[in-house]
PDB file of N, CA and C in Angstrom:
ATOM      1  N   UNK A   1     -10.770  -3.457  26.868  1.00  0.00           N
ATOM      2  CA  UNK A   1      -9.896  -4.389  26.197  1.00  0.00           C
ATOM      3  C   UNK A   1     -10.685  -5.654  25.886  1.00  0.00           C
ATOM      4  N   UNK A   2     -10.499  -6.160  24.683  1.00  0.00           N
ATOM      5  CA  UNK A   2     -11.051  -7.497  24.276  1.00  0.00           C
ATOM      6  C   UNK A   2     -10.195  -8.322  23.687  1.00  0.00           C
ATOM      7  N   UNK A   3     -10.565  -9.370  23.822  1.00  0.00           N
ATOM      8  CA  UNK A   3      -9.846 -10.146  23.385  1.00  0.00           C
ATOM      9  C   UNK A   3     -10.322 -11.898  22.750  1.00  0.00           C
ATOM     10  N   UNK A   4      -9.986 -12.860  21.941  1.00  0.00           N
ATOM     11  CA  UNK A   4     -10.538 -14.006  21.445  1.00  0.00           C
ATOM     12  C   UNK A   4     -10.469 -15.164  22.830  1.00  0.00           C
ATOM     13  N   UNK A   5     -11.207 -15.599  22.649  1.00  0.00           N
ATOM     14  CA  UNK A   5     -11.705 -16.755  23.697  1.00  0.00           C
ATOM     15  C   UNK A   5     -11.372 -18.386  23.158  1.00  0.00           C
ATOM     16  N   UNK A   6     -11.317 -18.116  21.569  1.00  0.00           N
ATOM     17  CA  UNK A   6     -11.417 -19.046  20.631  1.00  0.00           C
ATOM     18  C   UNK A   6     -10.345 -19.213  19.485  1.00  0.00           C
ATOM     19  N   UNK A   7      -9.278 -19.841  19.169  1.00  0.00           N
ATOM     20  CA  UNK A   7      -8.630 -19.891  17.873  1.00  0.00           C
ATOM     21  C   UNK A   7      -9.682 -19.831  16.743  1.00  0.00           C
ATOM     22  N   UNK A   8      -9.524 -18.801  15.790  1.00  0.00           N
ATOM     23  CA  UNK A   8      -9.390 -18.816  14.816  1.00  0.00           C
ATOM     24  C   UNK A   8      -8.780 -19.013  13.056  1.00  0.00           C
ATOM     25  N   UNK A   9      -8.572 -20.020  12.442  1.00  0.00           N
ATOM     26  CA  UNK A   9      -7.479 -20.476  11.767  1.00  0.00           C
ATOM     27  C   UNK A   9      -7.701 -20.017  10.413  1.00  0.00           C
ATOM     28  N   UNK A  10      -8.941 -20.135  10.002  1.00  0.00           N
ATOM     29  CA  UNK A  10      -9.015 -19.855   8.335  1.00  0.00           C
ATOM     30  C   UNK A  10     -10.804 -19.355   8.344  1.00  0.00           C
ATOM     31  N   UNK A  11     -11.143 -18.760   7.212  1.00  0.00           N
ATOM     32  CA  UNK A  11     -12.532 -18.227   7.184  1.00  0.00           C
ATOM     33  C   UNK A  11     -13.243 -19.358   6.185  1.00  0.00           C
ATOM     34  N   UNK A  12     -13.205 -20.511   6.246  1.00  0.00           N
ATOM     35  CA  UNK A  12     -13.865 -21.401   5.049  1.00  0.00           C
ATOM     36  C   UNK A  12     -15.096 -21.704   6.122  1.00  0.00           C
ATOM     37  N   UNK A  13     -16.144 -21.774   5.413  1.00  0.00           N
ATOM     38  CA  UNK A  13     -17.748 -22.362   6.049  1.00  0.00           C
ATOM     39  C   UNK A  13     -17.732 -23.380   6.771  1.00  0.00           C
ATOM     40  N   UNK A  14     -18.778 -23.692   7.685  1.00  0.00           N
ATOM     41  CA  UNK A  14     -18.548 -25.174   8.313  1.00  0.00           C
ATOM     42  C   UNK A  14     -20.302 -25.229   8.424  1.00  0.00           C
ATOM     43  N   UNK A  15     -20.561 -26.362   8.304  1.00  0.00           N
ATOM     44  CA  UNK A  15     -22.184 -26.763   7.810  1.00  0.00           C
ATOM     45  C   UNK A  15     -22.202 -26.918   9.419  1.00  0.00           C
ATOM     46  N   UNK A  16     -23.649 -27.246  10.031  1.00  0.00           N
ATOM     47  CA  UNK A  16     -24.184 -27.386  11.291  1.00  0.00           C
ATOM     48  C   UNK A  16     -23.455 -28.461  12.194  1.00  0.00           C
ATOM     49  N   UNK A  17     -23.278 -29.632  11.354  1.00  0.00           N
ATOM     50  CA  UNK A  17     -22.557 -30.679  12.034  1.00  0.00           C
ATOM     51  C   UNK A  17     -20.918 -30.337  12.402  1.00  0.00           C
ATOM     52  N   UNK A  18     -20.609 -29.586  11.860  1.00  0.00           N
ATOM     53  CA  UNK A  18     -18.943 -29.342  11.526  1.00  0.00           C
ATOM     54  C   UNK A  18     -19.029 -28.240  13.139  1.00  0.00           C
ATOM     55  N   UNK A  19     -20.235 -26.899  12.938  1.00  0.00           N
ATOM     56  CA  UNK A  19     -20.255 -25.861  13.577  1.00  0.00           C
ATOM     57  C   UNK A  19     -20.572 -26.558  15.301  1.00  0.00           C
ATOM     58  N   UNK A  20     -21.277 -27.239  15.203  1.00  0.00           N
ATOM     59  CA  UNK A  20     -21.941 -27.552  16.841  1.00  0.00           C
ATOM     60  C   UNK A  20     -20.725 -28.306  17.119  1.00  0.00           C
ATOM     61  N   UNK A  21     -19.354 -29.349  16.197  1.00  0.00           N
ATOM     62  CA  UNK A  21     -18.703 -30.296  17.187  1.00  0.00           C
ATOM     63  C   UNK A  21     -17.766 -29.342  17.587  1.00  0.00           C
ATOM     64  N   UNK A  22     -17.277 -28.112  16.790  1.00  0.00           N
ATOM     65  CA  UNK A  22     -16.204 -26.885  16.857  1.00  0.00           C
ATOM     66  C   UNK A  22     -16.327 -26.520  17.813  1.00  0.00           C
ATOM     67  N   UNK A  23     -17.556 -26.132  18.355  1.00  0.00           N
ATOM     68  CA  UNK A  23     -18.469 -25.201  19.463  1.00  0.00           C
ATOM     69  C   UNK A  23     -18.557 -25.763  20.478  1.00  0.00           C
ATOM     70  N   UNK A  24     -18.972 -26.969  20.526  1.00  0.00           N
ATOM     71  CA  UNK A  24     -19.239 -28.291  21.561  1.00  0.00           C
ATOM     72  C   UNK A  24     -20.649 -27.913  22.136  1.00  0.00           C
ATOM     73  N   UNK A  25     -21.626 -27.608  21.155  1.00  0.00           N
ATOM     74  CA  UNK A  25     -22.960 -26.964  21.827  1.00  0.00           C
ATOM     75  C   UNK A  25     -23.653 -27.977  20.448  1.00  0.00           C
ATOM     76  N   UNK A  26     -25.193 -28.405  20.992  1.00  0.00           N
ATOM     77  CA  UNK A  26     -25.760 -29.150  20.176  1.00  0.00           C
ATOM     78  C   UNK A  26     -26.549 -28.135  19.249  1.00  0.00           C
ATOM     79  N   UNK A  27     -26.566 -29.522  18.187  1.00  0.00           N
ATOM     80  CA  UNK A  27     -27.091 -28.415  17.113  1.00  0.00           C
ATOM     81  C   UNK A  27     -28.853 -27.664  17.329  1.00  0.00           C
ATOM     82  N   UNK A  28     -29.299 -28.238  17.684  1.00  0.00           N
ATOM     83  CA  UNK A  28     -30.604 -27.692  17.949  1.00  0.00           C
ATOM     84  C   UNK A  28     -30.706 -26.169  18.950  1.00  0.00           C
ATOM     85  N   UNK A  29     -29.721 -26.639  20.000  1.00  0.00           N
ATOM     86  CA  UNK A  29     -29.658 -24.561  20.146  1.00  0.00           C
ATOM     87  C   UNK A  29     -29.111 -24.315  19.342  1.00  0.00           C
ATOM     88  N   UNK A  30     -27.896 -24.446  18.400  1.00  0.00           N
ATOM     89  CA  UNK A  30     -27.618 -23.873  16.828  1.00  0.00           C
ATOM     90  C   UNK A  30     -28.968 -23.442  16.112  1.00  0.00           C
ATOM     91  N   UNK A  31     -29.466 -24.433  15.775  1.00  0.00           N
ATOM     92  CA  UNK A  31     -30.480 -23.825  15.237  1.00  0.00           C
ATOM     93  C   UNK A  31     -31.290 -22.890  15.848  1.00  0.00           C
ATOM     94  N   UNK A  32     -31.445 -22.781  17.446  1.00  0.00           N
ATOM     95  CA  UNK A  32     -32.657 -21.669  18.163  1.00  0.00           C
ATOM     96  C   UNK A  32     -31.913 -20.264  18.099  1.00  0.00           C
ATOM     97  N   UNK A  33     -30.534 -20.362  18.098  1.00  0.00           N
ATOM     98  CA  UNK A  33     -30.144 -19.237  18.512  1.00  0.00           C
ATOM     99  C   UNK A  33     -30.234 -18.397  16.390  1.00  0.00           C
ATOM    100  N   UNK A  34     -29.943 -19.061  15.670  1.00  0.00           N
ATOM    101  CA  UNK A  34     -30.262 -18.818  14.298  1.00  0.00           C
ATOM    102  C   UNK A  34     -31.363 -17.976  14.559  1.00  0.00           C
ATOM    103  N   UNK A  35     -32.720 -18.816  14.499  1.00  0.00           N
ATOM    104  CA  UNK A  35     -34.147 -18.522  14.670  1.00  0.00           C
ATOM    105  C   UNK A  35     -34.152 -17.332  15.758  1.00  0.00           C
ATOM    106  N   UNK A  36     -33.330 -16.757  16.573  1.00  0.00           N
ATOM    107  CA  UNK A  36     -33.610 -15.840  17.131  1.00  0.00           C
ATOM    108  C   UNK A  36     -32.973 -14.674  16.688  1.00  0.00           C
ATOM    109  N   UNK A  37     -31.969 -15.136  15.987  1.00  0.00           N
ATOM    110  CA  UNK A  37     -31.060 -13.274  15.230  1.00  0.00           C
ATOM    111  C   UNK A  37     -29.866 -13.909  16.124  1.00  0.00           C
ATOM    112  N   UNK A  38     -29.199 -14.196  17.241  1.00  0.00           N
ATOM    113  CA  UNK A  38     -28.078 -14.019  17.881  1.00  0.00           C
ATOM    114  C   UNK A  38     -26.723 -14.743  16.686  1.00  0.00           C
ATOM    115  N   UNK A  39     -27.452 -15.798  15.828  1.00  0.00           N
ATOM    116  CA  UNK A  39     -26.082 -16.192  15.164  1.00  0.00           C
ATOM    117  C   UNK A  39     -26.384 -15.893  13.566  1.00  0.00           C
ATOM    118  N   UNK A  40     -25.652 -15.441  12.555  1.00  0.00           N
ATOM    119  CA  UNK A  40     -26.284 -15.605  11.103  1.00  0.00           C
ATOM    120  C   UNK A  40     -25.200 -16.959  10.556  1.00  0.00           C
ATOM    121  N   UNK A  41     -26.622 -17.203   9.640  1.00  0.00           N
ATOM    122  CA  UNK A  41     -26.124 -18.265   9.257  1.00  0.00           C
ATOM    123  C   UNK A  41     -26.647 -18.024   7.526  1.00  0.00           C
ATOM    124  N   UNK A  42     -25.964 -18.905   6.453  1.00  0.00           N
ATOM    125  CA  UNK A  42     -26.240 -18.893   5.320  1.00  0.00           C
ATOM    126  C   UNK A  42     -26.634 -20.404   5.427  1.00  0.00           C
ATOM    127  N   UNK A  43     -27.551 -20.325   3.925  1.00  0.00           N
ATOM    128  CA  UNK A  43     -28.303 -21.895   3.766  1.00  0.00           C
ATOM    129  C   UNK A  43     -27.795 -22.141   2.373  1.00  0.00           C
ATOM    130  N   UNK A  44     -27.710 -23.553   1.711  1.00  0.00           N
ATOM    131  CA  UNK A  44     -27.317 -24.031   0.751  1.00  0.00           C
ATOM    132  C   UNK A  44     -28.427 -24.428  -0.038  1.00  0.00           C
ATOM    133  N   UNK A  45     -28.431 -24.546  -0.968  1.00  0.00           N
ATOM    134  CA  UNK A  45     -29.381 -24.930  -2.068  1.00  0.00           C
ATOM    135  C   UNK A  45     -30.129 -25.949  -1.376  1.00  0.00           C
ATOM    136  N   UNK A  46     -29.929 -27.065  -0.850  1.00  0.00           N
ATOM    137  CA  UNK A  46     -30.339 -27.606  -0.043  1.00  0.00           C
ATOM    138  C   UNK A  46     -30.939 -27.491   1.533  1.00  0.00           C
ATOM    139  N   UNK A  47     -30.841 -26.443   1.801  1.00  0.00           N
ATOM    140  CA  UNK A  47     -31.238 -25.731   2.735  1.00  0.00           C
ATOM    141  C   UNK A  47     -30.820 -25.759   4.132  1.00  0.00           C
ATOM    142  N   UNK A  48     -29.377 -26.314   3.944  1.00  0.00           N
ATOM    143  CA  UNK A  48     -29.074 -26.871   4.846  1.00  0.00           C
ATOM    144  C   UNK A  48     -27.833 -25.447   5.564  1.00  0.00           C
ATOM    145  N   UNK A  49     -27.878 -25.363   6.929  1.00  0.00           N
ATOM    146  CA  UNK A  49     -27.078 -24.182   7.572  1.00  0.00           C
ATOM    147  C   UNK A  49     -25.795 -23.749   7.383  1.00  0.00           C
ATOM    148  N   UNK A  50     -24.712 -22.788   6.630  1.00  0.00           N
ATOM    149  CA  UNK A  50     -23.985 -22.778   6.595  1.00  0.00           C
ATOM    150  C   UNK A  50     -23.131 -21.513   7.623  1.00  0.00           C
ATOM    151  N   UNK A  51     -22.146 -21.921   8.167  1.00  0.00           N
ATOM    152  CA  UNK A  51     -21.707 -21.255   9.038  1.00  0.00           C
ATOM    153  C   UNK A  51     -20.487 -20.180   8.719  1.00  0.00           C
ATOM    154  N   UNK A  52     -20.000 -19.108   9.150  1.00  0.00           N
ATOM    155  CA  UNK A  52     -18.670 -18.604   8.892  1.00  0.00           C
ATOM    156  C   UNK A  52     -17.999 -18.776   9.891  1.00  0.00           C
ATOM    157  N   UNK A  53     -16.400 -19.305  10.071  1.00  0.00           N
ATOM    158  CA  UNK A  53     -15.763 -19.257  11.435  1.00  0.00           C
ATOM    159  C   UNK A  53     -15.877 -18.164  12.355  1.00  0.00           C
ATOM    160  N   UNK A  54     -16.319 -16.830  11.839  1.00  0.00           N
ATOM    161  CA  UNK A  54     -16.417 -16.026  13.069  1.00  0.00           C
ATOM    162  C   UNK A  54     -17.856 -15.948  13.481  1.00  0.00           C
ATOM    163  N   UNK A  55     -18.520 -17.225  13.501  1.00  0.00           N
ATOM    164  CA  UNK A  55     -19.725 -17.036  14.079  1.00  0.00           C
ATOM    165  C   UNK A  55     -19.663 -17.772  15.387  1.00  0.00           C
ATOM    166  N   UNK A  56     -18.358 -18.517  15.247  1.00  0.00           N
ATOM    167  CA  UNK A  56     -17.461 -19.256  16.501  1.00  0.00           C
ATOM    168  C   UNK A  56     -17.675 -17.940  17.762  1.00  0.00           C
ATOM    169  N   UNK A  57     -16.983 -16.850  16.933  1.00  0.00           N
ATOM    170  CA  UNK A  57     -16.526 -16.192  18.419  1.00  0.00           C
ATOM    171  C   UNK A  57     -18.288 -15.482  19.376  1.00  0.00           C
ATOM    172  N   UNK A  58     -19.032 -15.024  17.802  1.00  0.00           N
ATOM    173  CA  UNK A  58     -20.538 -14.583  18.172  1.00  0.00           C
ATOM    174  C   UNK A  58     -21.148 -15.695  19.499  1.00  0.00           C
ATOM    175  N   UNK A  59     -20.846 -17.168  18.948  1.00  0.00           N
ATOM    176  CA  UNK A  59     -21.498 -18.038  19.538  1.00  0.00           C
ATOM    177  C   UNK A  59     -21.219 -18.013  21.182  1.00  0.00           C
ATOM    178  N   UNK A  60     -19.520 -17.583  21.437  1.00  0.00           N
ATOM    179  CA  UNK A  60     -18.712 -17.681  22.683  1.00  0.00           C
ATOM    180  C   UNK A  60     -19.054 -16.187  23.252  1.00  0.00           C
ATOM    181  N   UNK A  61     -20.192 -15.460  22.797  1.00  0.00           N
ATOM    182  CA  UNK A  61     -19.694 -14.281  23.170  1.00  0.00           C
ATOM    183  C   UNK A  61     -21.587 -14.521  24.053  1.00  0.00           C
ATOM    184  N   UNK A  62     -22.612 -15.141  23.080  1.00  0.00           N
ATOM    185  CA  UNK A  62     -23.567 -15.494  23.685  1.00  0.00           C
ATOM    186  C   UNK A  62     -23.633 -16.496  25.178  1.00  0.00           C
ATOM    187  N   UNK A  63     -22.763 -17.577  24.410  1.00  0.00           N
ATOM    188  CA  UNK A  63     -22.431 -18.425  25.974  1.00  0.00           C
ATOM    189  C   UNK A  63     -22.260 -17.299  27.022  1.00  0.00           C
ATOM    190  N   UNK A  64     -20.914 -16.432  27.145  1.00  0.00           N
ATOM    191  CA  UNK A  64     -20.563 -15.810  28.651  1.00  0.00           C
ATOM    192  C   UNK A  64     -21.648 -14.947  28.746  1.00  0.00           C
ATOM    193  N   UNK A  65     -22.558 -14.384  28.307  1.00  0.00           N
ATOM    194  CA  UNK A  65     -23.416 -13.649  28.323  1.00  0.00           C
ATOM    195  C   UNK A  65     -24.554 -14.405  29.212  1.00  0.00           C
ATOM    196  N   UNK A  66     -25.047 -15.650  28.819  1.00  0.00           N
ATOM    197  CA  UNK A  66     -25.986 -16.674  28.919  1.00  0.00           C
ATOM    198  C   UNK A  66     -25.097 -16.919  30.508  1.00  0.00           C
ATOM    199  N   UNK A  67     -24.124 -17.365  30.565  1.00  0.00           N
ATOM    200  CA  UNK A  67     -23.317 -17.912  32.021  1.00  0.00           C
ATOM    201  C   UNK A  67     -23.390 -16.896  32.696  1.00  0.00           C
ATOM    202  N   UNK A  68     -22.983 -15.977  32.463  1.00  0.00           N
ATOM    203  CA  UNK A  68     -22.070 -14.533  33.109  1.00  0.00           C
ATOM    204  C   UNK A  68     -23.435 -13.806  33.881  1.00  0.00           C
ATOM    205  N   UNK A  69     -24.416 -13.522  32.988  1.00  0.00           N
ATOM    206  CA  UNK A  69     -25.691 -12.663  33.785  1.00  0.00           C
ATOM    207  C   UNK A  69     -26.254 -13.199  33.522  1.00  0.00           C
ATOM    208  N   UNK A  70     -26.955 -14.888  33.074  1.00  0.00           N
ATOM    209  CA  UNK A  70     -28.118 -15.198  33.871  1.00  0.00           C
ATOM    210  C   UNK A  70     -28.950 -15.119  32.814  1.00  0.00           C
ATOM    211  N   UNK A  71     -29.026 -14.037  31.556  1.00  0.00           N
ATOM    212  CA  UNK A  71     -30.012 -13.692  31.107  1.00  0.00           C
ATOM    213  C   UNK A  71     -30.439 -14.872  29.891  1.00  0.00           C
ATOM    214  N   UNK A  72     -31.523 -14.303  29.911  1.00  0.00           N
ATOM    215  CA  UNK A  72     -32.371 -15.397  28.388  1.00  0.00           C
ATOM    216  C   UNK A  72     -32.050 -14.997  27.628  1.00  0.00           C
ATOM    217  N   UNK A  73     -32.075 -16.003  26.010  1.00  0.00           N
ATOM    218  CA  UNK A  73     -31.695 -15.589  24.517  1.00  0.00           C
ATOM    219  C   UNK A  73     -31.856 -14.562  24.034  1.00  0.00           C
ATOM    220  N   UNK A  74     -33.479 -13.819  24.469  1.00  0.00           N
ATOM    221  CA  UNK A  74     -34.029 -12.808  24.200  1.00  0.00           C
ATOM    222  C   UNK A  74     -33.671 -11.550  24.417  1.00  0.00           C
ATOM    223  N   UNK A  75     -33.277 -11.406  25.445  1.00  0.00           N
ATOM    224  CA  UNK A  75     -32.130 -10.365  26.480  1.00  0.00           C
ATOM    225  C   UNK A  75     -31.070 -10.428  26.060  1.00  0.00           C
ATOM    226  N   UNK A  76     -30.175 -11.360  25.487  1.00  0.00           N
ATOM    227  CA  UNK A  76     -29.055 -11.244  25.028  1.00  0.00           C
ATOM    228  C   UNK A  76     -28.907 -10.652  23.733  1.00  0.00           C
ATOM    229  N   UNK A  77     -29.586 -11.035  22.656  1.00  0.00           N
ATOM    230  CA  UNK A  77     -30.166  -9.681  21.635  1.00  0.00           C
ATOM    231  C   UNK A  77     -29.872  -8.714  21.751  1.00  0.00           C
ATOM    232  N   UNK A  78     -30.392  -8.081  23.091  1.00  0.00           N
ATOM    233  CA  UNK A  78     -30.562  -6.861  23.361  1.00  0.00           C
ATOM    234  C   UNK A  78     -29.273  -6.329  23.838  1.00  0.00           C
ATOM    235  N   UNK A  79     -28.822  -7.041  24.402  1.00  0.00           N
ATOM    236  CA  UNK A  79     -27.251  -6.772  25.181  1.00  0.00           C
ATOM    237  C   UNK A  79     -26.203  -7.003  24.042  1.00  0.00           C
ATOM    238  N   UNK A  80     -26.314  -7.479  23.062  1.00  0.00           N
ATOM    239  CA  UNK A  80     -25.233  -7.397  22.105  1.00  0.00           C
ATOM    240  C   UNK A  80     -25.446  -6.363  21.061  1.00  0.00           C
ATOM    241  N   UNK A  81     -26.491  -6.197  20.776  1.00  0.00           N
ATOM    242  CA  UNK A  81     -26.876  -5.129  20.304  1.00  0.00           C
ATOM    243  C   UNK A  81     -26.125  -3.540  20.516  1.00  0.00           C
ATOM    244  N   UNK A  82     -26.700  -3.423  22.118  1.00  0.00           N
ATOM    245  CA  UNK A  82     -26.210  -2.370  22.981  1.00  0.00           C
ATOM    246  C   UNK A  82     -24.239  -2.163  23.226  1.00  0.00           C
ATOM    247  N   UNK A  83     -23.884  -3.414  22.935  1.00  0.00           N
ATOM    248  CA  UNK A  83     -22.445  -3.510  23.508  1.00  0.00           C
ATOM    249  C   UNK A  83     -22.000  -3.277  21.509  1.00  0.00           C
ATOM    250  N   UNK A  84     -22.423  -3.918  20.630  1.00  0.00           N
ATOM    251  CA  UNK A  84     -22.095  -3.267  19.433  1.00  0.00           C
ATOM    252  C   UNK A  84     -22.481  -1.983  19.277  1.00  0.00           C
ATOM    253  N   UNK A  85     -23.219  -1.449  19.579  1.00  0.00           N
ATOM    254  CA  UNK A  85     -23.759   0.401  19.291  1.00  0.00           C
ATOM    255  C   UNK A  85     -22.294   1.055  20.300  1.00  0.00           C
ATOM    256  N   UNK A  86     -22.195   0.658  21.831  1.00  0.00           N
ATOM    257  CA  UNK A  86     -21.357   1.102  22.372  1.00  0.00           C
ATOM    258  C   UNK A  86     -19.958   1.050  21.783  1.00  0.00           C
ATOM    259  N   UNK A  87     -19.478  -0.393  21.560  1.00  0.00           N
ATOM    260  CA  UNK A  87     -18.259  -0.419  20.467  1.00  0.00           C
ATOM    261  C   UNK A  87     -18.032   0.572  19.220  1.00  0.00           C
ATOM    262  N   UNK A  88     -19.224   0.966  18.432  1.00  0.00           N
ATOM    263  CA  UNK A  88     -19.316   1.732  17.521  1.00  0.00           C
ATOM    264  C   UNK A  88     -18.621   3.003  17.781  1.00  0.00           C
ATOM    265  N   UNK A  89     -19.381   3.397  18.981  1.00  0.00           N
ATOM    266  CA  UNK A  89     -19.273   4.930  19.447  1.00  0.00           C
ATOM    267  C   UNK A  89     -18.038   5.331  20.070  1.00  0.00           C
ATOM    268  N   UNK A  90     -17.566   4.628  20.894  1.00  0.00           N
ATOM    269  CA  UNK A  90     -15.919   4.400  21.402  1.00  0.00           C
ATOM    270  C   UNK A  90     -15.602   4.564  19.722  1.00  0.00           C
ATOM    271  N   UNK A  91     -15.633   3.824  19.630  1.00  0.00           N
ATOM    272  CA  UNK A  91     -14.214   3.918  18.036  1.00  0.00           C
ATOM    273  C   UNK A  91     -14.434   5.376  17.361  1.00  0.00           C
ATOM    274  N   UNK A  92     -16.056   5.984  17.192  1.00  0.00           N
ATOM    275  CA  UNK A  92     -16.002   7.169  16.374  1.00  0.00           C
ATOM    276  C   UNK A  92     -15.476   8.358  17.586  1.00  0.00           C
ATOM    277  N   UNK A  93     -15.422   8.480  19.187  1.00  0.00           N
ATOM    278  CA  UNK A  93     -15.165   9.358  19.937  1.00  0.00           C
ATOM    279  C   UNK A  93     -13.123   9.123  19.804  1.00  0.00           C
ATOM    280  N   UNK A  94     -13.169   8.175  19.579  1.00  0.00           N
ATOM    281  CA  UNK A  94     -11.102   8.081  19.711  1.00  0.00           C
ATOM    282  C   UNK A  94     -10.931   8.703  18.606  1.00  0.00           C
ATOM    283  N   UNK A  95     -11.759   8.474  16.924  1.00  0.00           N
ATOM    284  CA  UNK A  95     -11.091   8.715  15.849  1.00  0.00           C
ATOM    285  C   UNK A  95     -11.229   9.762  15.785  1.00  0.00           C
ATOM    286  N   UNK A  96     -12.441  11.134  16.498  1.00  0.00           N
ATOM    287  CA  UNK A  96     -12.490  12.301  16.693  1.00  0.00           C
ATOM    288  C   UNK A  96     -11.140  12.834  17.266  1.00  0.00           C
ATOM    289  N   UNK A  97     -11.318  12.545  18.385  1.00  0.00           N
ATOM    290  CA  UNK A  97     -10.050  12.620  19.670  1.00  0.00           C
ATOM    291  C   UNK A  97      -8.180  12.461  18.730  1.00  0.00           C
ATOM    292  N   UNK A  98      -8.726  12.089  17.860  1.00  0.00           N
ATOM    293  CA  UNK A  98      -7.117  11.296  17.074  1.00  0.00           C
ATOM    294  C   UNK A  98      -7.516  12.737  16.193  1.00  0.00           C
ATOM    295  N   UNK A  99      -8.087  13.058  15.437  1.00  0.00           N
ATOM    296  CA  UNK A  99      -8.130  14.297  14.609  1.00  0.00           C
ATOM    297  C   UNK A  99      -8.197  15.515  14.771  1.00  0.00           C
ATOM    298  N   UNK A 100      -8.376  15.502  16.568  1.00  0.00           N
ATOM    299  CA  UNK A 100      -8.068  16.663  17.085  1.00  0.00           C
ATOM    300  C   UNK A 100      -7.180  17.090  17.850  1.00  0.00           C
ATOM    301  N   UNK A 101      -6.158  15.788  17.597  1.00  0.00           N
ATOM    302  CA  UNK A 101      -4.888  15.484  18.298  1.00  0.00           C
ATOM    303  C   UNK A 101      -3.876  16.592  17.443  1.00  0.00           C
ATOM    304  N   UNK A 102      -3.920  16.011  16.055  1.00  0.00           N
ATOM    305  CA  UNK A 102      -3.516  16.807  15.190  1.00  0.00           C
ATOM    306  C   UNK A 102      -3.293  18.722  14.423  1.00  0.00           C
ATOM    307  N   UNK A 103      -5.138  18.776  15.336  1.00  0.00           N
ATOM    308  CA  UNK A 103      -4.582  20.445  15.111  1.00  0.00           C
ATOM    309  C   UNK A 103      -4.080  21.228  16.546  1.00  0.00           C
ATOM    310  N   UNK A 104      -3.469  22.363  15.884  1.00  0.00           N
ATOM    311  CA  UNK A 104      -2.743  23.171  17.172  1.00  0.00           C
ATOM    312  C   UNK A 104      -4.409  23.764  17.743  1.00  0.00           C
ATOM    313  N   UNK A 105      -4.070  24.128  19.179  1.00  0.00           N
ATOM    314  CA  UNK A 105      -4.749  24.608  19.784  1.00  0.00           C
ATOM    315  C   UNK A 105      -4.654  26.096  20.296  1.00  0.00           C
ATOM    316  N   UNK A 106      -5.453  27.144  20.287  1.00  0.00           N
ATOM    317  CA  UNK A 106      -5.289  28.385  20.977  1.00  0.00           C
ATOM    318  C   UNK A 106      -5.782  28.402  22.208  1.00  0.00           C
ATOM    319  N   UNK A 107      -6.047  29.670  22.640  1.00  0.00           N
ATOM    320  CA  UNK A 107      -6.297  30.323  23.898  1.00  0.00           C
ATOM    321  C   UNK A 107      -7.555  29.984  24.171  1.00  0.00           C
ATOM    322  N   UNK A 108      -7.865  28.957  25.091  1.00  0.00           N
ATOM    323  CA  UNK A 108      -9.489  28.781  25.877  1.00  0.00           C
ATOM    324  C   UNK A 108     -10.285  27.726  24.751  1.00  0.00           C
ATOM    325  N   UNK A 109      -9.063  26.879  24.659  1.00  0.00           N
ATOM    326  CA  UNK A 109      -9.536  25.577  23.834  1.00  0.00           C
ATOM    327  C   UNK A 109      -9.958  26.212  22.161  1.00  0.00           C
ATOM    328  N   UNK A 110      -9.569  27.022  21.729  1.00  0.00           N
ATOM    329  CA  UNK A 110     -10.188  27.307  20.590  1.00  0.00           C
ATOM    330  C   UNK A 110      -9.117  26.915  19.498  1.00  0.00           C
ATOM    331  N   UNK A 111      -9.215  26.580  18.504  1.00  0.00           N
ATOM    332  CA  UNK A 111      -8.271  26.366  17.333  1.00  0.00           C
ATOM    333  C   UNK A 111      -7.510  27.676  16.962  1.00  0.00           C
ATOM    334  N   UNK A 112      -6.466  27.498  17.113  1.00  0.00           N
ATOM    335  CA  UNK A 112      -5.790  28.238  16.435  1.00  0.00           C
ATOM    336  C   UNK A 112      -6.346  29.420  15.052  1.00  0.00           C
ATOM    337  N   UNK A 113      -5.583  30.579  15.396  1.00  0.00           N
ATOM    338  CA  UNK A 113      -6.051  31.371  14.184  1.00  0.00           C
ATOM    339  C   UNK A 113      -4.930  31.617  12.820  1.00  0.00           C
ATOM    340  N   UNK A 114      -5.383  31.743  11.829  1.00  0.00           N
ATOM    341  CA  UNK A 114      -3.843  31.231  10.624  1.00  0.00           C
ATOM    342  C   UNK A 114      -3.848  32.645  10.724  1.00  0.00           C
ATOM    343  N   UNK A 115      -2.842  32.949  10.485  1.00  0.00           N
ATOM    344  CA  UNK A 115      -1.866  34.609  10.463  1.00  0.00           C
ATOM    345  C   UNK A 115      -2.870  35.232   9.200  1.00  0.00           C
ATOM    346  N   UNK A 116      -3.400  36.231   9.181  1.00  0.00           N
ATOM    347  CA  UNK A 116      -3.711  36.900   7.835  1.00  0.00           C
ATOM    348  C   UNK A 116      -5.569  36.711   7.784  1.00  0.00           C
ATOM    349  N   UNK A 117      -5.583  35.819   9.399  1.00  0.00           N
ATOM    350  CA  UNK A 117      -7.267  35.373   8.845  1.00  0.00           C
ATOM    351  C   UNK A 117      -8.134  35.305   9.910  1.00  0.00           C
TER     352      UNK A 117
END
């Protein structure tokens, strides 16, 4: 079970200054965690960082990660990585499980045979 840590209200951008006071984290780990892959960010003609509100929850998901086990930026990469591949695979084993909910079953787990075939 998961769940938000963070209100979410609308999906409009928030530049670095807007993103770190939202977050309450300074901008310069904003920027390290960028430079490492853990947050994406878009840049403006000006080159300046642009954020999406759900990079809010990415950001809260690095914190408990960072609090929770201890580990470095680098390691956390790796652990979100692993916990998205795992998320992936849960969802494709239920949507299997959901489509095989649907057909009848025969004798010794085998599918059913249609009359005539």
């Amino acid at each position: 079970m998961s769940y938000a840590l963070i209100r979410v209200t609308r999906d409009s951008g928030l530049d670095l200054g807007a993103f770190a006071r939202e977050s309450g984290t300074h901008p310069d780990l904003i920027r390290r965690l960028v430079a490492l892959g853990l947050l994406e960010a878009g840049r403006d003609q000006a080159g300046e960082l642009w954020f999406s509100r759900g990079q809010l929850a990415a950001l809260g998901r690095v914190q408990r990660l960072r609090a929770g086990l201890a580990l470095n930026y680098a390691a956390i990469g790796l652990v979100t990585e692993l916990l998205d591949r795992i998320a992936t695979l849960e969802l494709a084993l239920r949507s299997a499980r959901a489509g095989e909910a649907g057909r009848p079953i025969g004798t010794a787990g085998q599918p059913a045979r249609r009359p005539g075939g």
